[in-house]
Protein backbone atom coordinates (compact mmCIF):
# COMPACT_ATOMS: atom_id res chain seq x y z
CA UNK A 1 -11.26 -0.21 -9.18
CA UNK A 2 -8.33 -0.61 -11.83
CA UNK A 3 -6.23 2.39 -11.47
CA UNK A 4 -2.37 2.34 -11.15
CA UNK A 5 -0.54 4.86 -8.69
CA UNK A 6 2.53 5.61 -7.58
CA UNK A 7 3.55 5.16 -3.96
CA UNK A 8 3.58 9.11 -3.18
CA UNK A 9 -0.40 8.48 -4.04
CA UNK A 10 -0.86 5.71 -1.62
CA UNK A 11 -1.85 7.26 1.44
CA UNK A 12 -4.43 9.85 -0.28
CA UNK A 13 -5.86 6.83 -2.37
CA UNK A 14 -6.35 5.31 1.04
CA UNK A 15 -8.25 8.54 2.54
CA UNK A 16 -10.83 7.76 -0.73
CA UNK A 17 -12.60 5.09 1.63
CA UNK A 18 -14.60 5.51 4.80
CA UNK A 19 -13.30 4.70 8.17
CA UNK A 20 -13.09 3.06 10.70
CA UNK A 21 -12.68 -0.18 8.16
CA UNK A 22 -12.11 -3.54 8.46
CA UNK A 23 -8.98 -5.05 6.37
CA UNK A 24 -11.41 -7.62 4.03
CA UNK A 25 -13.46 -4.33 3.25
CA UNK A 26 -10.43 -2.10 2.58
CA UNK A 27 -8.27 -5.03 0.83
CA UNK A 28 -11.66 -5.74 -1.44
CA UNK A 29 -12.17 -1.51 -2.11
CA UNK A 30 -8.91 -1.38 -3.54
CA UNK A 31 -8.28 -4.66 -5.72
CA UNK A 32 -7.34 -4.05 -8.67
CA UNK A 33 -5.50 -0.61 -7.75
CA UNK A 34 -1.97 -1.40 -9.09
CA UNK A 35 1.10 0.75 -6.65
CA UNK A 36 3.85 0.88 -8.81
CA UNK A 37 7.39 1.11 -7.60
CA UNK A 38 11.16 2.53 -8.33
CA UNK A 39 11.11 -1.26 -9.26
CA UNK A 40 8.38 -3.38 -9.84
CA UNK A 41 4.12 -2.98 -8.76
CA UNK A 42 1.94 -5.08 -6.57
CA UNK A 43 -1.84 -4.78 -6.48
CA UNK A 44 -2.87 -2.52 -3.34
CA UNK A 45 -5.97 -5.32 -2.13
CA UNK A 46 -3.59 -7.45 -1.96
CA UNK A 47 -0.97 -5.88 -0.12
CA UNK A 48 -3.79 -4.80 2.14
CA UNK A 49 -4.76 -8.47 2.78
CA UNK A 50 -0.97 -8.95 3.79
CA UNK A 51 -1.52 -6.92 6.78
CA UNK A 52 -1.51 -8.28 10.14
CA UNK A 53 -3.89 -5.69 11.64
CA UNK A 54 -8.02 -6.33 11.35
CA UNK A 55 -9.33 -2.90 10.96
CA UNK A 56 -8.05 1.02 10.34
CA UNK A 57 -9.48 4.00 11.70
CA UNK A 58 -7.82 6.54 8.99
CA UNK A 59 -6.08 6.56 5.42
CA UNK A 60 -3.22 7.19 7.89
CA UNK A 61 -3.66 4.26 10.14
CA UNK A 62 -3.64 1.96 6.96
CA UNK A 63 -1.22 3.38 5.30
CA UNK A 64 1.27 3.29 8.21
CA UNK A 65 -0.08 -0.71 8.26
CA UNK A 66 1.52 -0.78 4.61
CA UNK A 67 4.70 -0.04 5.41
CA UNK A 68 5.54 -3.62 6.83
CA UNK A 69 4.38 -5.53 4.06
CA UNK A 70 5.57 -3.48 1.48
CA UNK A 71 8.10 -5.06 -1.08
CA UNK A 72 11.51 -4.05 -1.15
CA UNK A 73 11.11 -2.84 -4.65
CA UNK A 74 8.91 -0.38 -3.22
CA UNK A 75 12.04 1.86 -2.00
CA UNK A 76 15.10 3.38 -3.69
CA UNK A 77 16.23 3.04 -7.61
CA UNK A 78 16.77 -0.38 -8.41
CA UNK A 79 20.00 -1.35 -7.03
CA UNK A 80 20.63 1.32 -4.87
CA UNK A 81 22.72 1.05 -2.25
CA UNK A 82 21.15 1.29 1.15
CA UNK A 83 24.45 3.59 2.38
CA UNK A 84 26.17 0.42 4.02
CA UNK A 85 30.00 0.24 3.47
């Protein structure tokens, strides 16, 4: 796959794939599958190879997987502050 989306279009890319998977499977569907970012991109295999847990059983279970190995690039405009004074 070699497709770029944005991060609003992770979690339905996800659903594209049968489940339950295993991470190697899902990591190796989706190489090449660029996320882009308010700043920056990272390819989506790879960020699924980042994740701690072995296997998904939904676009939803993955997806929520994501979110703890996702890039802080991935939130916000660049240089945004977070709302801390």
């Amino acid at each position: 796959m070699s497709d770029q989306i944005t991060l609003s279009r992770l979690e339905p890319t996800l659903g594209d794939h049968a489940y339950p998977a295993d991470r190697e499977a899902l990591a190796a569907s989706f190489a090449g599958t660029t996320v882009l970012f308010a700043d920056g991109d990272a390819d989506l295999g790879d960020l699924l190879a980042d994740v701690d847990q072995e296997a998904f059983e939904s676009a939803a279970d993955a997806y929520a997987a994501l979110q703890n190995v996702l890039p802080i690039a991935a939130l916000g405009e660049p240089g945004q502050s977070d709302g801390d004074a």
